[in-house]
C-alpha atoms as a PDB file:
ATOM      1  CA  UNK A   1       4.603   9.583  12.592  1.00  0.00           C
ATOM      2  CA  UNK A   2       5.914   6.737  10.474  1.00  0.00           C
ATOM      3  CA  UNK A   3       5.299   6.202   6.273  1.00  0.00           C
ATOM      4  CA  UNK A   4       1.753   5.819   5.633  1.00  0.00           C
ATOM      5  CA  UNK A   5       0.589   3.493   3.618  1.00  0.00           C
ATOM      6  CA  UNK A   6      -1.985   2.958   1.099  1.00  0.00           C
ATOM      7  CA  UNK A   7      -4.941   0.846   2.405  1.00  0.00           C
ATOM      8  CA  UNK A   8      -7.257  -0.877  -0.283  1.00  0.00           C
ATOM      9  CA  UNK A   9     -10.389  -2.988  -0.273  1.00  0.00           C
ATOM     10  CA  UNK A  10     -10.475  -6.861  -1.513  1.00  0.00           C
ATOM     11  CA  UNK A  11     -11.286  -5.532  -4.798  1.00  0.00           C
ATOM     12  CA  UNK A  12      -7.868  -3.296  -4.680  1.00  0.00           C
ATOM     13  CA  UNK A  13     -10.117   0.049  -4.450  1.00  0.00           C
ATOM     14  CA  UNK A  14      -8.285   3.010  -2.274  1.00  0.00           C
ATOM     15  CA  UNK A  15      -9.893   3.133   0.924  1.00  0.00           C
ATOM     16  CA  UNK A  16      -7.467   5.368   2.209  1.00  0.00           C
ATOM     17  CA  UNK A  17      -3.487   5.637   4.080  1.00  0.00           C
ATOM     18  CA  UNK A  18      -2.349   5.018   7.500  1.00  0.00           C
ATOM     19  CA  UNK A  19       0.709   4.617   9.242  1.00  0.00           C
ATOM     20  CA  UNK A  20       2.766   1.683   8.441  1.00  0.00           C
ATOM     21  CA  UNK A  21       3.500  -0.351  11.728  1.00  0.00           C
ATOM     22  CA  UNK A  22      -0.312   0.428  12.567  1.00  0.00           C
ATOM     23  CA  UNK A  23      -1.153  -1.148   9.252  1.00  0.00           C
ATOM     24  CA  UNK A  24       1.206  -4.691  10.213  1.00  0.00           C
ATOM     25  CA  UNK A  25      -0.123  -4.079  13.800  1.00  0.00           C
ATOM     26  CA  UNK A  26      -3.993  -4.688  13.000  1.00  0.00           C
ATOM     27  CA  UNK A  27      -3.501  -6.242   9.931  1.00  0.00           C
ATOM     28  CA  UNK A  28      -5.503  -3.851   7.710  1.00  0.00           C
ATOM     29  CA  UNK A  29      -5.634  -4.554   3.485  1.00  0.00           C
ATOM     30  CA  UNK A  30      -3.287  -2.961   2.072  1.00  0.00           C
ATOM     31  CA  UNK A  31      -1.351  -2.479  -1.337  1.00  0.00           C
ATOM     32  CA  UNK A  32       1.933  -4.044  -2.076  1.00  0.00           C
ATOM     33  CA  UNK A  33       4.310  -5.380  -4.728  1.00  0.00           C
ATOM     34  CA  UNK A  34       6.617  -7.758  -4.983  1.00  0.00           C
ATOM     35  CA  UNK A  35       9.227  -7.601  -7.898  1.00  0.00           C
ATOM     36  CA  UNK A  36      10.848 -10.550  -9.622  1.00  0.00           C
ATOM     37  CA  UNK A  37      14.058  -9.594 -11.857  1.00  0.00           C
ATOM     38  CA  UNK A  38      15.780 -12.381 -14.157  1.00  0.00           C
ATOM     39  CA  UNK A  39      19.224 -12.052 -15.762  1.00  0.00           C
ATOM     40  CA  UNK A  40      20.148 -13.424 -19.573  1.00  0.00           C
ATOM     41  CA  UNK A  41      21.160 -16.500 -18.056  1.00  0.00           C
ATOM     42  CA  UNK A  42      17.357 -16.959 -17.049  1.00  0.00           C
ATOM     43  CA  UNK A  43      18.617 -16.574 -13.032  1.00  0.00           C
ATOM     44  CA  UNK A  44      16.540 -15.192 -10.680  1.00  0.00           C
ATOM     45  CA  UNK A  45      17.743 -11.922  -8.047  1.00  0.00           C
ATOM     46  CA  UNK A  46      16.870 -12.775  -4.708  1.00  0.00           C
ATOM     47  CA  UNK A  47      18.057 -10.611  -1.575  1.00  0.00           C
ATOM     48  CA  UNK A  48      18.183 -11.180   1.689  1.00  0.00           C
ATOM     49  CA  UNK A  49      16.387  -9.581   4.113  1.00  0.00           C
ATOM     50  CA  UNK A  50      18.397  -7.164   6.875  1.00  0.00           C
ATOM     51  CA  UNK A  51      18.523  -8.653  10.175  1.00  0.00           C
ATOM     52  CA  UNK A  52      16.744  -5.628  11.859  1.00  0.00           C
ATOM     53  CA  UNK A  53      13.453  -6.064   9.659  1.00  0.00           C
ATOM     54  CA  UNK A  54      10.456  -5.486  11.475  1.00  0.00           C
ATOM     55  CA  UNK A  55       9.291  -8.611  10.173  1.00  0.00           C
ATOM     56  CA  UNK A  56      10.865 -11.487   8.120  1.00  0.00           C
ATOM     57  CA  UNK A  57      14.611 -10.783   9.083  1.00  0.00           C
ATOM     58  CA  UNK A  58      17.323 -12.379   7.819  1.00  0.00           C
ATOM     59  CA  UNK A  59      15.215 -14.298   5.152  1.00  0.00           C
ATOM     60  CA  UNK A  60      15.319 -14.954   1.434  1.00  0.00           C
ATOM     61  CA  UNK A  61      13.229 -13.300  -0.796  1.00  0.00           C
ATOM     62  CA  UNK A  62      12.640 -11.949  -4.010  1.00  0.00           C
ATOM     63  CA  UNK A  63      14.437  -9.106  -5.667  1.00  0.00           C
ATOM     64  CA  UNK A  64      12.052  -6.080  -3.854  1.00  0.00           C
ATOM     65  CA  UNK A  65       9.076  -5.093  -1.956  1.00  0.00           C
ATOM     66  CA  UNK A  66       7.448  -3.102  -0.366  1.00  0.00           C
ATOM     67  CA  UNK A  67       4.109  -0.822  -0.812  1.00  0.00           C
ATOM     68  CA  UNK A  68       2.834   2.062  -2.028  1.00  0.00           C
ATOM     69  CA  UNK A  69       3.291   5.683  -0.056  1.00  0.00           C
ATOM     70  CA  UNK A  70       0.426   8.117   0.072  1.00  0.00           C
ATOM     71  CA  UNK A  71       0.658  10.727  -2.819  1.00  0.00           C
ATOM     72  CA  UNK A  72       2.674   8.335  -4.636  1.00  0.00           C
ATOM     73  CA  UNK A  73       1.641   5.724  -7.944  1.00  0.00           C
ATOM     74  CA  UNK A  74       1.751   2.204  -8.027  1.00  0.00           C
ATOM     75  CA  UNK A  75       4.505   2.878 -11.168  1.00  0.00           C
ATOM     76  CA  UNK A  76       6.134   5.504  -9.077  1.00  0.00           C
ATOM     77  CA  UNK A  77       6.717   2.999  -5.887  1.00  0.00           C
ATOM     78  CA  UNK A  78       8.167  -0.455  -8.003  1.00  0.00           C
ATOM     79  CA  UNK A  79      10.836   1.883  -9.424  1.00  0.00           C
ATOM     80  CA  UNK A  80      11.242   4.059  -6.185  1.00  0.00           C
ATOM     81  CA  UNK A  81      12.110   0.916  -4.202  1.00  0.00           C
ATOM     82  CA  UNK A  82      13.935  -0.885  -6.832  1.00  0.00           C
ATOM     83  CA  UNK A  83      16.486   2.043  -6.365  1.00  0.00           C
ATOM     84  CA  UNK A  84      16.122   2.075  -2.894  1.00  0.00           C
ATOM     85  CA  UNK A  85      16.539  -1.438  -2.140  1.00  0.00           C
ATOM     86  CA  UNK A  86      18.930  -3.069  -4.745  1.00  0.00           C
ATOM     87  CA  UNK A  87      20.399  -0.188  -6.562  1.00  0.00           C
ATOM     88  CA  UNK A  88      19.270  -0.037  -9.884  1.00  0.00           C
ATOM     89  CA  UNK A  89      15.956   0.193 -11.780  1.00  0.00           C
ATOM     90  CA  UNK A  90      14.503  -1.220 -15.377  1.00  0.00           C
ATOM     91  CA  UNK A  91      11.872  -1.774 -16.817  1.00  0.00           C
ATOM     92  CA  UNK A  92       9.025  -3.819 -15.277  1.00  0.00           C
ATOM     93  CA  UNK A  93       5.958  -5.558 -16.265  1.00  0.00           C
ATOM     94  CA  UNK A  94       2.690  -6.621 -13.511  1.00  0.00           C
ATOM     95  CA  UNK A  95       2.274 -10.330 -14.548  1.00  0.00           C
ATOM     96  CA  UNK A  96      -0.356 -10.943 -11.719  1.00  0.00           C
ATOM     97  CA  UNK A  97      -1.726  -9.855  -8.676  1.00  0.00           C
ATOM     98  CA  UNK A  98      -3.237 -12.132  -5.454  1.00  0.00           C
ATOM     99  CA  UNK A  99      -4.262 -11.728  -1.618  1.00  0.00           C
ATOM    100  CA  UNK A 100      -2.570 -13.068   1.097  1.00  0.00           C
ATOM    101  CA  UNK A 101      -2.699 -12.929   5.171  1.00  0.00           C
ATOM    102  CA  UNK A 102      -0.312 -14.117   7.879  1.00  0.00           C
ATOM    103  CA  UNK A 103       0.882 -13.127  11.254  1.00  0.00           C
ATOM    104  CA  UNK A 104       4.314 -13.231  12.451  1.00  0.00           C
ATOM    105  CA  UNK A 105       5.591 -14.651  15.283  1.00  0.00           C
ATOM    106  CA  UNK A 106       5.706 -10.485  16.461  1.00  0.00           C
ATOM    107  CA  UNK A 107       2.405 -10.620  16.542  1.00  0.00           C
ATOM    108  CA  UNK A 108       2.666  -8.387  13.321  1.00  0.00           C
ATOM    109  CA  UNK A 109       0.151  -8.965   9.991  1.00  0.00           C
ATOM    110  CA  UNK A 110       0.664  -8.740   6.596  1.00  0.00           C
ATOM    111  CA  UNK A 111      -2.593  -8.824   4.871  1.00  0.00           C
ATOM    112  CA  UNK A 112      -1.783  -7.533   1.328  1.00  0.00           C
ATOM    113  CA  UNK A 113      -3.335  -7.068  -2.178  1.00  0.00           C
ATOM    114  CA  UNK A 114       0.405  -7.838  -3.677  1.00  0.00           C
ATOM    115  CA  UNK A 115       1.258  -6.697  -7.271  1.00  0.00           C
ATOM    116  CA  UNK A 116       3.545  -9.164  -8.789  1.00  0.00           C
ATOM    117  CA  UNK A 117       6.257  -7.582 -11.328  1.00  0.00           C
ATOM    118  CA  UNK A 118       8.574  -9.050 -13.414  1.00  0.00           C
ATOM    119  CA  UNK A 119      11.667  -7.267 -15.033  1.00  0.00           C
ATOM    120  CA  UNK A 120      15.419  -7.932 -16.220  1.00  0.00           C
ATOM    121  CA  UNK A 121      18.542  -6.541 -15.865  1.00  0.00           C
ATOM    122  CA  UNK A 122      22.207  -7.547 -16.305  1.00  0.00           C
ATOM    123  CA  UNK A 123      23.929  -4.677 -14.958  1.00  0.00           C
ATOM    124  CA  UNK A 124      25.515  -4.092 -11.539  1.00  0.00           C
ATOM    125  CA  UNK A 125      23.470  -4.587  -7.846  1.00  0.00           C
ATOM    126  CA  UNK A 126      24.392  -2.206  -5.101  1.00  0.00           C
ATOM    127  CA  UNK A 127      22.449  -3.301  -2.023  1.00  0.00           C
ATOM    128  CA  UNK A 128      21.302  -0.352  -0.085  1.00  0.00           C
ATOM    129  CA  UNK A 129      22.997  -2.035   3.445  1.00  0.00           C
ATOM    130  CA  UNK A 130      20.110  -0.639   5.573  1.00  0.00           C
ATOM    131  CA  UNK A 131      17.470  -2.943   3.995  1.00  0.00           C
ATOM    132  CA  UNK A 132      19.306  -5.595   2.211  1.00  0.00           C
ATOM    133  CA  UNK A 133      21.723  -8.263   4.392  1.00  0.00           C
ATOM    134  CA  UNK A 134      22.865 -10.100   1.260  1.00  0.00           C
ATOM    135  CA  UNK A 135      21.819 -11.133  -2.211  1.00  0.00           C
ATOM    136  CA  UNK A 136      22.559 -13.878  -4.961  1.00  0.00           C
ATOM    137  CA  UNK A 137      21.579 -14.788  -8.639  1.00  0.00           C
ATOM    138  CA  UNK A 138      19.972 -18.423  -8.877  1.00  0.00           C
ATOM    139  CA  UNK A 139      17.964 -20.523 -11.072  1.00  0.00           C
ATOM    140  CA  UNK A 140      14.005 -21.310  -9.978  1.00  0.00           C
ATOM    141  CA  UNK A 141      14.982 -24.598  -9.954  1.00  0.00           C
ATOM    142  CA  UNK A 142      17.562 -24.651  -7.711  1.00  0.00           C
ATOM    143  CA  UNK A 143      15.648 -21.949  -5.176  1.00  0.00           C
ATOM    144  CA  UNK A 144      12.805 -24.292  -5.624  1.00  0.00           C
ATOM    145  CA  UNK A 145      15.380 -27.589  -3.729  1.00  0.00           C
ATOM    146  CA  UNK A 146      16.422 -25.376  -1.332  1.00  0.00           C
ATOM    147  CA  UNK A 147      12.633 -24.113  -0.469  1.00  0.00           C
ATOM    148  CA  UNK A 148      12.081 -27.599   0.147  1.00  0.00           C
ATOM    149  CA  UNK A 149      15.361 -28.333   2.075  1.00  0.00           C
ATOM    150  CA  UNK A 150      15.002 -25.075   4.010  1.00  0.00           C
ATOM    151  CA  UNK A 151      11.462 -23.673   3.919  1.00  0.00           C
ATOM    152  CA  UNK A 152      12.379 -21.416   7.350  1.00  0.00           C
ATOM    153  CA  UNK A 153      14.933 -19.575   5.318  1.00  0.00           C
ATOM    154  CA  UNK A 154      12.328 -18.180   3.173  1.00  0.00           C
ATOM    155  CA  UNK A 155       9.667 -15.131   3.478  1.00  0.00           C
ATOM    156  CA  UNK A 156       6.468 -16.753   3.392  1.00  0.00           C
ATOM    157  CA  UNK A 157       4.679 -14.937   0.537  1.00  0.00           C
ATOM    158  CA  UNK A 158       7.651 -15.917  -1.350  1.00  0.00           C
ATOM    159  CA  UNK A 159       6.971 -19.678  -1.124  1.00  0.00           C
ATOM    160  CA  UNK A 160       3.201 -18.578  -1.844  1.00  0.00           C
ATOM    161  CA  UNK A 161       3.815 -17.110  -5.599  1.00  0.00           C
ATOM    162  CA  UNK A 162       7.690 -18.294  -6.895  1.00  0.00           C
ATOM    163  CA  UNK A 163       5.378 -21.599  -8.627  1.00  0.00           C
ATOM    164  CA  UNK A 164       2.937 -18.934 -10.234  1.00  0.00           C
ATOM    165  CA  UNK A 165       6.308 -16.809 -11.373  1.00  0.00           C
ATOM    166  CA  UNK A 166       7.936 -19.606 -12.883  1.00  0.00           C
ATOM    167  CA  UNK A 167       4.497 -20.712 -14.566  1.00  0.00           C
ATOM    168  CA  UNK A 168       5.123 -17.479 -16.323  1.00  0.00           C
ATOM    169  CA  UNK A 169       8.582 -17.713 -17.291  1.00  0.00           C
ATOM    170  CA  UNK A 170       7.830 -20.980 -18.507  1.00  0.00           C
ATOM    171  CA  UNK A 171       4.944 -19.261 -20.986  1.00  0.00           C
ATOM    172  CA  UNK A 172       6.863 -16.324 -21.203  1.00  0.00           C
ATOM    173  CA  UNK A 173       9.367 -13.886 -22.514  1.00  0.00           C
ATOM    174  CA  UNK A 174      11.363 -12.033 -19.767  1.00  0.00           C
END
């Protein structure tokens, strides 16, 4: 059996775990995060996805995700797969949270109660190669042209929240 998964209600209650690719396969609620870090020069991490994704391959998206493993904290997993994925960790800070649902062309579902972080760091990336294709620093404006230029080159809950992180930034510290 796969990584199981923490499955919430629409209020984000714990309702209880279950395997991952039965999660995406019925397209149960379930907790994620999504994690947004900046550099000095106010540029955003994005990485992009490895080809061999279940879902989403080869795609541009924001520094890390991913959701929360049974036995484990919410604090415990944006740190955990921080590491994991890109290499390094810092300190992070939940700036908002939303609901989303959408099926893949692989007839998968993502149907997630997504925890939006925020963090920076100016240090060195080492991509874990298993989950990460590529990566690159930009500013939100610049993603933002390209989103519109290229919206297929893009995960979609990406597109849904980078206007709601840059609302932040805008009102913000990083």
């Amino acid at each position: 059996m796969g990584e199981r998964i923490l499955l919430v209600n629409e209020y984000d209650k714990e309702v209880g775990y279950e395997e991952k690719l039965t999660v995406h396969k019925k397209g149960l609620l379930h907790r994620a995060f999504s994690i947004f870090i900046f550099d000095k020069n106010g540029r955003l991490l994005l990485q992009k996805r490895d080809s061999l994704k279940y879902h989403s391959p080869s795609l541009w998206t924001n520094t890390c995700c991913s959701h929360q493993r049974e036995g484990e904290l919410l604090e415990e997993a944006i740190h955990r797969r921080l590491k994991e994925e890109m290499g390094f960790d810092c300190d992070l800070k939940e700036i908002f949270q939303f609901t989303y649902k959408t099926e893949f062309k692989n007839e998968l579902i993502e149907n997630e109660y997504d925890h939006v972080f925020i963090g920076r760091y100016d240090g060195t990336i080492v991509p874990n190669k298993e989950e990460v294709e590529d990566f690159k620093w930009a500013h939100l404006n610049e993603i933002k042209e390209d989103i519109k230029n290229n919206p297929e080159g893009y995960t979609y809950w990406f597109k849904l929240i980078i206007n709601k992180v840059e609302q932040y930034i805008q009102n913000n510290e990083v």
